[in-house]
N, C-alpha and C. Protein backbone atom coordinates (compact mmCIF):
# COMPACT_ATOMS: atom_id res chain seq x y z
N UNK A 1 2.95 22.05 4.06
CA UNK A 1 1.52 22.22 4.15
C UNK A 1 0.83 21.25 3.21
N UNK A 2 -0.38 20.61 3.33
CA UNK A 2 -0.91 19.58 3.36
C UNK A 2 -1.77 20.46 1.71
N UNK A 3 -1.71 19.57 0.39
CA UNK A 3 -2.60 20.06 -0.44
C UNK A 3 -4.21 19.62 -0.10
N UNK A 4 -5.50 20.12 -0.44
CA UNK A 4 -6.71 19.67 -0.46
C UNK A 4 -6.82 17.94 -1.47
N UNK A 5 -7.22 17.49 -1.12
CA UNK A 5 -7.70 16.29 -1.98
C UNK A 5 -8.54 16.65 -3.06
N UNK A 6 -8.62 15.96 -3.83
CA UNK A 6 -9.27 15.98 -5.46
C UNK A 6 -10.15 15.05 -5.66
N UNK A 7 -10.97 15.34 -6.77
CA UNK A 7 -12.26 14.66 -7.08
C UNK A 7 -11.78 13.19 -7.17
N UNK A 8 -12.42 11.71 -7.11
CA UNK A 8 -12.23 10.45 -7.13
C UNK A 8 -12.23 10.74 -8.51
N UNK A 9 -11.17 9.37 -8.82
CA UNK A 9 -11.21 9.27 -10.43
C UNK A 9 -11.83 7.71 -10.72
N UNK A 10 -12.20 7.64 -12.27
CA UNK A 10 -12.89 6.23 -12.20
C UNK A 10 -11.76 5.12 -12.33
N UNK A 11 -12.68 3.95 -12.22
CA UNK A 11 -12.32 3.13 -11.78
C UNK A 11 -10.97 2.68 -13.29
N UNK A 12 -9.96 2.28 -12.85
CA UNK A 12 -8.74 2.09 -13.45
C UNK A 12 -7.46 1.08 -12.91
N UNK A 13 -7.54 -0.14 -13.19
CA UNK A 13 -6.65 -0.73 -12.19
C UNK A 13 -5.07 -0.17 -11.82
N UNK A 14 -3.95 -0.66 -10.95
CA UNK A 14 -2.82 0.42 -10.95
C UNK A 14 -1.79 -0.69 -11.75
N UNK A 15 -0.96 -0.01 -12.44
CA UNK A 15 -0.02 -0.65 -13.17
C UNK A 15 1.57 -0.40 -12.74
N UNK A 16 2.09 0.55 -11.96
CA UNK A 16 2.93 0.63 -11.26
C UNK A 16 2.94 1.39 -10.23
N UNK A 17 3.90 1.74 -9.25
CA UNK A 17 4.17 2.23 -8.32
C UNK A 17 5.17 3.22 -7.79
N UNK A 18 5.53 4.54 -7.74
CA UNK A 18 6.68 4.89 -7.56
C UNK A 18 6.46 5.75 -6.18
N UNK A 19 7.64 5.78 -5.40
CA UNK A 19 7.95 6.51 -4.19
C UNK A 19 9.31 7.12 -4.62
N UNK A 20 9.71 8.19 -4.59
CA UNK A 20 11.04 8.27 -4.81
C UNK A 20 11.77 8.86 -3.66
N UNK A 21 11.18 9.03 -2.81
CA UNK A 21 12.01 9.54 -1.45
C UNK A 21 12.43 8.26 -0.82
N UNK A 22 11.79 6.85 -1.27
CA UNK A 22 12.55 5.53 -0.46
C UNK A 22 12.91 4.84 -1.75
N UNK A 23 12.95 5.30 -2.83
CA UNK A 23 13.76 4.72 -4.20
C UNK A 23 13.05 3.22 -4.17
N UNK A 24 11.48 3.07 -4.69
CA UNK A 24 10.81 2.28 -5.01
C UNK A 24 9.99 2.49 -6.42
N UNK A 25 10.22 1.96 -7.53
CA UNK A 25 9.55 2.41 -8.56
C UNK A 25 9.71 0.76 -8.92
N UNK A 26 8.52 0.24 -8.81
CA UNK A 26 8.02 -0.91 -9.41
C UNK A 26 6.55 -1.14 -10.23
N UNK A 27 6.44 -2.25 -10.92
CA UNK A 27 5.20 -2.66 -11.41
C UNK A 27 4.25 -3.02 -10.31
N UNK A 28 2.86 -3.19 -10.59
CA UNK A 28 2.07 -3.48 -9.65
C UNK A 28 1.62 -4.51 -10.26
N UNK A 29 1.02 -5.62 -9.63
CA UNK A 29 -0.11 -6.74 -10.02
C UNK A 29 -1.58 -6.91 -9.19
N UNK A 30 -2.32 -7.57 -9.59
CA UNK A 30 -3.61 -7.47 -8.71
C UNK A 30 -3.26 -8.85 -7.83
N UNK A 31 -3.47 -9.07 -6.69
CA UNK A 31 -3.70 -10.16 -5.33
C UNK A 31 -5.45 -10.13 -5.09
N UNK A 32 -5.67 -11.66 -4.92
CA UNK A 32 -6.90 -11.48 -3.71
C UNK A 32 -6.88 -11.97 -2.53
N UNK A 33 -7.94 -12.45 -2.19
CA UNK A 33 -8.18 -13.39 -0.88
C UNK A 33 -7.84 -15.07 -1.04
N UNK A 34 -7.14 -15.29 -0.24
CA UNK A 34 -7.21 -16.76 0.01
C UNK A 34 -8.55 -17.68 0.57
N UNK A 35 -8.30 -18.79 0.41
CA UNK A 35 -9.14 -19.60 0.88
C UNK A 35 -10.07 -19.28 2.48
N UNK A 36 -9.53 -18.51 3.02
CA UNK A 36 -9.86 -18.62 4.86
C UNK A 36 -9.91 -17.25 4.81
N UNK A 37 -10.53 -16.64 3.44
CA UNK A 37 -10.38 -14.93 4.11
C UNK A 37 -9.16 -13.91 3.92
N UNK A 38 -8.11 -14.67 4.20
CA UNK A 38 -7.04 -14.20 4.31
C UNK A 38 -6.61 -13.23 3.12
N UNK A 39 -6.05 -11.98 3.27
CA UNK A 39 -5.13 -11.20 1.97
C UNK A 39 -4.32 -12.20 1.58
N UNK A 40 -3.66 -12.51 0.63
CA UNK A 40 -2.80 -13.43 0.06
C UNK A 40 -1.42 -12.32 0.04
N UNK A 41 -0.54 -13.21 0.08
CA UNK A 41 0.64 -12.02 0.14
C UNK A 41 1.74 -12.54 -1.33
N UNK A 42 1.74 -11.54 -2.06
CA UNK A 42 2.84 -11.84 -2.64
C UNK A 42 3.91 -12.86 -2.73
N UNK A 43 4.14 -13.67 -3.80
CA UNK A 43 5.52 -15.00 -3.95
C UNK A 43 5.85 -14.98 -5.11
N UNK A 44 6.34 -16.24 -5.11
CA UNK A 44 7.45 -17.28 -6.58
C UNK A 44 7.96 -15.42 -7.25
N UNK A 45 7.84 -15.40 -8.62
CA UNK A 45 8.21 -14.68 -8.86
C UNK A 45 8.01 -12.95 -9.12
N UNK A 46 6.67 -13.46 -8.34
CA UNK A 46 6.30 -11.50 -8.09
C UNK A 46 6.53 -11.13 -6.62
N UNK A 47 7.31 -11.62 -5.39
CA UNK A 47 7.35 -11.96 -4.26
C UNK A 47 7.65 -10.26 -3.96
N UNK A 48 8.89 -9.59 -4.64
CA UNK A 48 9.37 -8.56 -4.80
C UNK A 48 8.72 -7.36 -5.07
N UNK A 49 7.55 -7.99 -5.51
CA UNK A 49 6.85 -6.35 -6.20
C UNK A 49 5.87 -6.06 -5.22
N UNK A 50 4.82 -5.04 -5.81
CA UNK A 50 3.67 -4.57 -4.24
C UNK A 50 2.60 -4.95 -5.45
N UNK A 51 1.63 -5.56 -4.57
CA UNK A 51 0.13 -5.83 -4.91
C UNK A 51 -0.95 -5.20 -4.76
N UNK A 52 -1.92 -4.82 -5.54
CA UNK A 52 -2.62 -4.27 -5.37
C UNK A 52 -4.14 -5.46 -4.47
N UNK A 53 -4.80 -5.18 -3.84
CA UNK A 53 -5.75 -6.26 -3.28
C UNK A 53 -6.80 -5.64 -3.97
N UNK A 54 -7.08 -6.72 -5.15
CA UNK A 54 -8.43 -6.05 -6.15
C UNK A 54 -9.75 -6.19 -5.61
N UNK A 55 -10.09 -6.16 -4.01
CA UNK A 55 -10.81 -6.23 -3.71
C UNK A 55 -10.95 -4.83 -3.14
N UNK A 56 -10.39 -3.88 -3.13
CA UNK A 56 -10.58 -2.79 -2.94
C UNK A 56 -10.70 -1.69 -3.55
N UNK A 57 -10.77 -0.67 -3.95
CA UNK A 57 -11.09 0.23 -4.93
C UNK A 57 -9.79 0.54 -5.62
N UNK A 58 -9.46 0.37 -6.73
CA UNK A 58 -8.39 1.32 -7.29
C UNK A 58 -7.82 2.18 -7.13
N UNK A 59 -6.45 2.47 -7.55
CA UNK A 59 -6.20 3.89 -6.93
C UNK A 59 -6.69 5.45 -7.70
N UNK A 60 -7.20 6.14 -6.61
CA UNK A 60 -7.65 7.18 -7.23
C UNK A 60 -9.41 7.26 -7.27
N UNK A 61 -9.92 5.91 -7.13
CA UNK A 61 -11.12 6.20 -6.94
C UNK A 61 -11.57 6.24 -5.55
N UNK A 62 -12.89 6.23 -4.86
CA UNK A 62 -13.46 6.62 -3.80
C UNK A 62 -12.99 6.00 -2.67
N UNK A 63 -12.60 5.68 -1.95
CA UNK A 63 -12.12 4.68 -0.74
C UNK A 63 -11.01 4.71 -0.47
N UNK A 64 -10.43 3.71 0.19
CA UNK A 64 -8.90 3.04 0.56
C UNK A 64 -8.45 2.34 -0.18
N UNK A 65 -7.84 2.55 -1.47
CA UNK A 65 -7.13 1.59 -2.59
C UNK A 65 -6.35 0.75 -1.70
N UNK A 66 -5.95 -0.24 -1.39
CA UNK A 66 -4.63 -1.00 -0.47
C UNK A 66 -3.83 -1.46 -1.91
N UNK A 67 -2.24 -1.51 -1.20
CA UNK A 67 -1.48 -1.72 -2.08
C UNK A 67 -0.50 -2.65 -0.93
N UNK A 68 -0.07 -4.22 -0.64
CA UNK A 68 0.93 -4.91 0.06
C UNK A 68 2.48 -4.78 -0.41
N UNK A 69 3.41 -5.08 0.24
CA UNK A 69 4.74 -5.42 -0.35
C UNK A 69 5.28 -5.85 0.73
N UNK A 70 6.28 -6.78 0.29
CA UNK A 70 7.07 -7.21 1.84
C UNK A 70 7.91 -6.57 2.16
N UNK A 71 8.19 -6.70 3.36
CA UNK A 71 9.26 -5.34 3.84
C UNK A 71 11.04 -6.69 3.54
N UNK A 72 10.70 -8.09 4.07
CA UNK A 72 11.92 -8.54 3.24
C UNK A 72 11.28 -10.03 2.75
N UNK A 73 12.10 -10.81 2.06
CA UNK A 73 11.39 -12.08 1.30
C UNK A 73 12.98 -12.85 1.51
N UNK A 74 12.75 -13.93 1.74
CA UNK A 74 13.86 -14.94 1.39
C UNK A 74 15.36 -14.12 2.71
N UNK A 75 15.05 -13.51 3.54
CA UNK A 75 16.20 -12.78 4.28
C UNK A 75 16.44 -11.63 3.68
N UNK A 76 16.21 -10.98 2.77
CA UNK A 76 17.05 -10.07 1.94
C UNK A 76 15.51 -8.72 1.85
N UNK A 77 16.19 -7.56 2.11
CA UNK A 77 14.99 -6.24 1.87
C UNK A 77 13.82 -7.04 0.32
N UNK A 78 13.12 -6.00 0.80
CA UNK A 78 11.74 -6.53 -0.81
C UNK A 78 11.77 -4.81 -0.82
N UNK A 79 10.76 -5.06 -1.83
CA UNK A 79 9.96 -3.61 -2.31
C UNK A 79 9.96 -2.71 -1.40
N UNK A 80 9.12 -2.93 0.41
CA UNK A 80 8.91 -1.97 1.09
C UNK A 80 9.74 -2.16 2.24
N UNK A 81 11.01 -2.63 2.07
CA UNK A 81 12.21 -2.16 3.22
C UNK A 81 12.16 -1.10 3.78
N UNK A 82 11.85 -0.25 3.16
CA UNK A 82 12.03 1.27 3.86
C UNK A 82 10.36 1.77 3.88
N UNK A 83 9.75 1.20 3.73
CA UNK A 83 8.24 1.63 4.11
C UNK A 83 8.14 2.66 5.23
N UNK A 84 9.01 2.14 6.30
CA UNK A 84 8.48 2.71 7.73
C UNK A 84 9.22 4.48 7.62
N UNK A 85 9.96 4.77 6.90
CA UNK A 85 10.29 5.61 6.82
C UNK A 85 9.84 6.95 6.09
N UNK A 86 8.85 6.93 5.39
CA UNK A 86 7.64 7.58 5.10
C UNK A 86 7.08 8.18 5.93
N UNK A 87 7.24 9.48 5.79
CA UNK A 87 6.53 10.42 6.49
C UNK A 87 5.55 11.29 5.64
N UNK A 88 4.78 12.28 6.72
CA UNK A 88 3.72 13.27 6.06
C UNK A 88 4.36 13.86 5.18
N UNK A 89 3.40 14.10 4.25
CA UNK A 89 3.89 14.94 3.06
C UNK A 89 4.52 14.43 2.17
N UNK A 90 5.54 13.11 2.12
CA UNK A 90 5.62 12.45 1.35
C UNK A 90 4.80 12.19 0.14
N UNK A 91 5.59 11.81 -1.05
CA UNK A 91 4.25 11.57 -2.01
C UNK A 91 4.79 10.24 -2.61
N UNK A 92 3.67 9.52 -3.29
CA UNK A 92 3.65 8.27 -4.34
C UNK A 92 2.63 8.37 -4.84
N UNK A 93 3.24 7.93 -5.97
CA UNK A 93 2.29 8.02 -7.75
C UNK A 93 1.86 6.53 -8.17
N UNK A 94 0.78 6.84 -8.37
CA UNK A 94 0.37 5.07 -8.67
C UNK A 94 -0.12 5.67 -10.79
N UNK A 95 0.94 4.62 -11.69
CA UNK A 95 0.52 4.96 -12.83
C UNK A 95 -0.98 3.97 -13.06
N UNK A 96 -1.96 4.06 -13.69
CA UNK A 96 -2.90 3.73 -13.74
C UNK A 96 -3.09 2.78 -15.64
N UNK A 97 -4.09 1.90 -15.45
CA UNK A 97 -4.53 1.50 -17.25
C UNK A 97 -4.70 2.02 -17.67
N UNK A 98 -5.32 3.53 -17.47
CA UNK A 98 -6.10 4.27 -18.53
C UNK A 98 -5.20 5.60 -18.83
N UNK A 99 -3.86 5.21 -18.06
CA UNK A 99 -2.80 6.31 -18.63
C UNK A 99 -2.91 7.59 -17.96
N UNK A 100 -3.42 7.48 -16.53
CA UNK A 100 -3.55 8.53 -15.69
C UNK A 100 -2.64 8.69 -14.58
N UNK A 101 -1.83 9.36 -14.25
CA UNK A 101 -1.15 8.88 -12.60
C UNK A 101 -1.91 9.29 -11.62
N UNK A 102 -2.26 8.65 -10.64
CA UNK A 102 -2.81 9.37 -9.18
C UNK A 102 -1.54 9.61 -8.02
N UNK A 103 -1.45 11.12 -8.12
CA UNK A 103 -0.77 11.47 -7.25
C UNK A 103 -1.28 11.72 -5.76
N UNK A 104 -0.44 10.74 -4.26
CA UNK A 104 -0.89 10.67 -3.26
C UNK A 104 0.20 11.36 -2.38
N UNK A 105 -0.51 12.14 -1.34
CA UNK A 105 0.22 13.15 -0.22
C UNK A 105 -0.02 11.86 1.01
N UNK A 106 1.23 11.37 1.56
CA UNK A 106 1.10 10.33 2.90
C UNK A 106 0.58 11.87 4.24
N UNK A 107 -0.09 10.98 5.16
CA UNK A 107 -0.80 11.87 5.84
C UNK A 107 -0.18 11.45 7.15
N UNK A 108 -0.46 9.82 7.10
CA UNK A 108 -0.07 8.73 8.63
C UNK A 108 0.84 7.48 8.22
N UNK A 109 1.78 7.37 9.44
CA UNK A 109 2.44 6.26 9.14
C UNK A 109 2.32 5.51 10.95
N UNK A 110 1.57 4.14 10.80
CA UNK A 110 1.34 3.66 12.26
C UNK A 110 1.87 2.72 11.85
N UNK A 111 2.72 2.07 13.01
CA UNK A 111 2.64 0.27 13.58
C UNK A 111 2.13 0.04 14.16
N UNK A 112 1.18 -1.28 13.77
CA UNK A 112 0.64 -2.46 14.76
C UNK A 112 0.98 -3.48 14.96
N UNK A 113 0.49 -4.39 16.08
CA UNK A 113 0.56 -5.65 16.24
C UNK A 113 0.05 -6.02 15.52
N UNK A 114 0.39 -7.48 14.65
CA UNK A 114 -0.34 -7.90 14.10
C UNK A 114 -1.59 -8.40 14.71
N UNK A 115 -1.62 -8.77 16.19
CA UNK A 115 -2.61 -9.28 16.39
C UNK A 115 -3.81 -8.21 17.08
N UNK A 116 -3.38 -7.21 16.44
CA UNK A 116 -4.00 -5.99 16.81
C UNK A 116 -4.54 -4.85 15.37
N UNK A 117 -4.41 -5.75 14.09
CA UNK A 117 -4.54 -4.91 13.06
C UNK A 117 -6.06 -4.12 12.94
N UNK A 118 -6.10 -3.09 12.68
CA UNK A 118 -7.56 -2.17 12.67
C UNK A 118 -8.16 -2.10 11.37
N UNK A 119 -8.73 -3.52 11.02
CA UNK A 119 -9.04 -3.92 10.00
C UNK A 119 -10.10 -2.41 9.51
N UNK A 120 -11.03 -1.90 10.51
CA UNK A 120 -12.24 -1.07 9.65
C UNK A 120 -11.17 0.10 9.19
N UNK A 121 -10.23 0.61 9.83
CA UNK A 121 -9.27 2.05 9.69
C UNK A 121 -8.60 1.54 8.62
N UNK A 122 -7.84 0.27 8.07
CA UNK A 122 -7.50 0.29 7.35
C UNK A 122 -8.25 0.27 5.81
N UNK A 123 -9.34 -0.66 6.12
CA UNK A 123 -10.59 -1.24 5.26
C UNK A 123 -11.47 -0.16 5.01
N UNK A 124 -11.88 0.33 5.99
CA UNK A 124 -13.70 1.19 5.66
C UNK A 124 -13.36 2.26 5.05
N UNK A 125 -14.54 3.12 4.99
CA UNK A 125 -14.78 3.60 4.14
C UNK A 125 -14.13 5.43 4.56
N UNK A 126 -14.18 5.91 3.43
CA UNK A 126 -13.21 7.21 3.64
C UNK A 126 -13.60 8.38 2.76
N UNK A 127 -13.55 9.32 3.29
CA UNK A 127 -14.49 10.72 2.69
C UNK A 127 -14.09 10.62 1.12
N UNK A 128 -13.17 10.64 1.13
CA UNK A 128 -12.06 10.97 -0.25
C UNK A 128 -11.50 9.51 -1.01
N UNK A 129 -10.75 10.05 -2.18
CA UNK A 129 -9.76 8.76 -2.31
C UNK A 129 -8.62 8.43 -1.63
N UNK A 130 -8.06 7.67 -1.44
CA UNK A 130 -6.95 7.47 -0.48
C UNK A 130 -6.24 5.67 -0.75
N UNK A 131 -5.08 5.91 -0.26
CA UNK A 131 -4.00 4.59 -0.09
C UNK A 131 -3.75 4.30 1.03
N UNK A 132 -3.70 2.75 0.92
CA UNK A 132 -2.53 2.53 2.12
C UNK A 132 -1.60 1.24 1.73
N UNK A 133 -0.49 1.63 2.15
CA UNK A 133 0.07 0.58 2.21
C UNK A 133 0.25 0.14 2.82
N UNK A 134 1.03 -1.35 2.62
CA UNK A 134 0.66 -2.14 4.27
C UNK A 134 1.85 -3.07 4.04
N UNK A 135 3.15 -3.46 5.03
CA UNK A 135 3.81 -4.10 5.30
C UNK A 135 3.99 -4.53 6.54
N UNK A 136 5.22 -6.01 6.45
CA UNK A 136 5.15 -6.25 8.04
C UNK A 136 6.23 -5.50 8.77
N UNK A 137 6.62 -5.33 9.68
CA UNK A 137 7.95 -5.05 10.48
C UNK A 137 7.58 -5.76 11.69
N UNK A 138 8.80 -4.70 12.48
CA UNK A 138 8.71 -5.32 13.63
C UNK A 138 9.53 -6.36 14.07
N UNK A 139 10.06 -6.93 15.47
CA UNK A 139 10.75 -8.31 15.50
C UNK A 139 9.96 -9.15 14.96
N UNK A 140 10.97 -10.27 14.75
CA UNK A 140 10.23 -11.37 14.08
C UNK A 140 10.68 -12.53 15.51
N UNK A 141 9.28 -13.47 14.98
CA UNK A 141 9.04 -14.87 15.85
C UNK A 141 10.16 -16.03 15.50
N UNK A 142 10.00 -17.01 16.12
CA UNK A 142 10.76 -18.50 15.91
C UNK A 142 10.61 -18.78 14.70
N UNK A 143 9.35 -18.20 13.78
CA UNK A 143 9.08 -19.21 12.76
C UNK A 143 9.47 -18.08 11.82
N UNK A 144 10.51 -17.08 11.81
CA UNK A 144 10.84 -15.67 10.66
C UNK A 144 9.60 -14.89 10.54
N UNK A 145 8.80 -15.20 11.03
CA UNK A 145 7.34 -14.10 10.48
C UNK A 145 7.41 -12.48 11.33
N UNK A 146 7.21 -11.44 10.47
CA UNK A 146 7.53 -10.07 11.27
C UNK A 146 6.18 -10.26 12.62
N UNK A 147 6.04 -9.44 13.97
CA UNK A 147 5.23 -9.44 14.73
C UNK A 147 4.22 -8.27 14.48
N UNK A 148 4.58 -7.39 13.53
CA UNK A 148 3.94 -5.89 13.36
C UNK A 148 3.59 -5.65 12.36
N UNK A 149 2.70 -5.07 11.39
CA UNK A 149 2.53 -4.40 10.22
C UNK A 149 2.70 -2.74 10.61
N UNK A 150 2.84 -2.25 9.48
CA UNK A 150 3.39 -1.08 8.94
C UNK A 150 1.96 -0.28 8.36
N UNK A 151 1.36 0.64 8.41
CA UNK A 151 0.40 1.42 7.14
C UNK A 151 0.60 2.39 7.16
N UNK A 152 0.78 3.04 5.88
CA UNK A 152 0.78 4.21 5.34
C UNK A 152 -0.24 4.68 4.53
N UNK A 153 -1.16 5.94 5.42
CA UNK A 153 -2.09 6.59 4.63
C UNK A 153 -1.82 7.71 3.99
N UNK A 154 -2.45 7.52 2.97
CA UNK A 154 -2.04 8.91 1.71
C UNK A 154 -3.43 9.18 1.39
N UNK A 155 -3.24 10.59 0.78
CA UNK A 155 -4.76 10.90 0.19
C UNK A 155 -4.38 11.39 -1.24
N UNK A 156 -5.30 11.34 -2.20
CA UNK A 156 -5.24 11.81 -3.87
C UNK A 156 -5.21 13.36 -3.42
N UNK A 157 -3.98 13.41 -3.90
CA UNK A 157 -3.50 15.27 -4.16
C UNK A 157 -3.57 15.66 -5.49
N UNK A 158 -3.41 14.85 -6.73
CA UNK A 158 -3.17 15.17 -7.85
C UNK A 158 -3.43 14.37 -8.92
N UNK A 159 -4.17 14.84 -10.24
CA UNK A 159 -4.34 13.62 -11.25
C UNK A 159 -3.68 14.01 -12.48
């Protein structure tokens, strides 16, 4: 059974990440936008970890915090190999700067095409606080790139 969501907390960037039902407990860093718009995705030597896109709200405060990771880098699993395997009720803890954890209940786990991503569902705006994460899957093309992304929505269950 699904807990109620909790008040937004202020603004606090995220400093790590843990899932322990897919044995992911990493650091977080902040990502932005590239030149053309684009999310920038994770490399060189943070390629492995999940990003936070500081263009979105933090975790724990009002909105859709987004958090990226690759599902693999260089041929080999990354951070969110097992992303897709996240189900409801699941939880992940994002530790925070100000020494708070925001604890999140996953609600949805969809694949898309990439050329089908639902930028406002993932992006807009949302009663509560909430996550998502976002990886690629899916077959991949001629050129190694996955054809699908991955999101997982969670909502703040706990602070």
């Amino acid at each position: 059974m699904s807990t109620p969501p909790v008040e937004a907390l202020a603004e606090s960037a995220p400093t790590s990440l843990t899932i322990s039902s897919i044995g992911v407990e990493e650091r977080v860093f902040p990502i932005g936008l590239g030149p053309d718009g684009e999310l920038l995705a994770p490399s060189g030597d943070r390629a492995h970890l999940p990003a936070w896109f500081e263009g979105s709200p933090t975790p724990g405060e009002l909105g859709p915090s987004v958090i990226e990771g690759h599902v693999t880098w260089g041929g080999e699993p990354s951070v969110f190999f097992e992303l897709g395997r996240l189900a409801p009720g699941d939880r992940i803890d994002i530790e925070r700067e100000d020494g708070t954890t925001a604890g999140f209940e996953v609600y949805d786990s969809v694949r898309y095409p990439k050329d089908e991503f639902p930028t406002l569902t993932v992006y807009g705006r949302t009663e509560g606080p909430e996550l998502r994460l976002i990886t690629c899957s899916g077959d991949v093309d001629e050129d190694g790139h996955h054809l699908d992304n991955t999101v997982i929505s969670a909502r703040l269950i706990e602070t």
